[in-house]
Protein backbone atom coordinates (compact mmCIF):
# COMPACT_ATOMS: atom_id res chain seq x y z
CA UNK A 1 25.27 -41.66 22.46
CA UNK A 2 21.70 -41.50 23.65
CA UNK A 3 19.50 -39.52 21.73
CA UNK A 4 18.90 -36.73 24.12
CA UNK A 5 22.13 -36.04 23.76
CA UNK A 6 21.76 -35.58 19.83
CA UNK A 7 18.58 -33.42 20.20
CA UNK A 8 20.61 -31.22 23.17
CA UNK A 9 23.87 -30.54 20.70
CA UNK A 10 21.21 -30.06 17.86
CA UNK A 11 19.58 -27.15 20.19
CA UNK A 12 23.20 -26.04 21.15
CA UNK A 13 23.82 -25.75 17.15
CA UNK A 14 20.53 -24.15 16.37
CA UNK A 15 21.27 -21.60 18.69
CA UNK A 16 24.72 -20.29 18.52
CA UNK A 17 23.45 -20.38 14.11
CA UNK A 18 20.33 -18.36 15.39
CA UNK A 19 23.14 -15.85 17.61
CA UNK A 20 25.44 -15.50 14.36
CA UNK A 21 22.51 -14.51 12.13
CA UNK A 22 21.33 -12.27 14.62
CA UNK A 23 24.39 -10.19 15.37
CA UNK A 24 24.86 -10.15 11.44
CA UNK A 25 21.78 -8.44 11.16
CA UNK A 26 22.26 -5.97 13.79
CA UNK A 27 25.89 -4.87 12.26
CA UNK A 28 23.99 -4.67 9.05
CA UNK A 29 20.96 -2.64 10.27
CA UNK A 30 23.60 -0.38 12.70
CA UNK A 31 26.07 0.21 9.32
CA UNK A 32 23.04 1.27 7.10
CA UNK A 33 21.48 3.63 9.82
CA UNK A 34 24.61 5.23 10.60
CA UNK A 35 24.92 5.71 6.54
CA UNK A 36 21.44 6.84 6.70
CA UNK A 37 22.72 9.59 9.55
CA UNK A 38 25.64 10.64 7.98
CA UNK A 39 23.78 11.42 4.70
CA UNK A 40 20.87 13.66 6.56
CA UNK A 41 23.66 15.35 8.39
CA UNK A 42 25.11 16.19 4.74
CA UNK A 43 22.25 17.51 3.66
CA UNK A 44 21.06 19.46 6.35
CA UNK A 45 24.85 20.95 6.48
CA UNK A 46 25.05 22.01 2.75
CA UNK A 47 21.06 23.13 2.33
CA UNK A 48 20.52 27.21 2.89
CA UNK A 49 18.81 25.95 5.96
CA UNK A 50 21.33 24.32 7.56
CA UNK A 51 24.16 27.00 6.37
CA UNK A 52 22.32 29.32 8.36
CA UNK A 53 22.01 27.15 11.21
CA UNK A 54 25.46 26.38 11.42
CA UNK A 55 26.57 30.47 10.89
CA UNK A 56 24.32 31.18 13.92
CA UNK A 57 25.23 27.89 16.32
CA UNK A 58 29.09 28.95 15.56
CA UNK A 59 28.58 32.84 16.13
CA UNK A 60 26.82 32.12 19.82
CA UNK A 61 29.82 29.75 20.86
């Protein structure tokens, strides 16, 4: 093989590695935001607050 073929499947390695890390990090960052969401909904839901919110929103609908 020439060596600009070594240095292309090199780049062709580098980035499909640099793609996998990527969409590893986004499933990571998306699962610990939606964790993040589902806890503030929680607490919004069970605080006095949010009791009363959700009385009134359900007594319009």
């Amino acid at each position: 093989m020439d060596e600009w073929k070594y240095t292309l499947l090199n780049g062709v390695i580098s980035t499909v590695g640099a793609l996998v890390v990527g969409a590893l990090a986004f499933v990571a960052a998306s699962r610990a935001a939606s964790k993040g969401i589902d806890a503030a909904v929680t607490a919004a839901v069970t605080s006095n607050e949010g009791q009363q919110d959700l009385t009134l929103w359900k007594g319009e609908q």
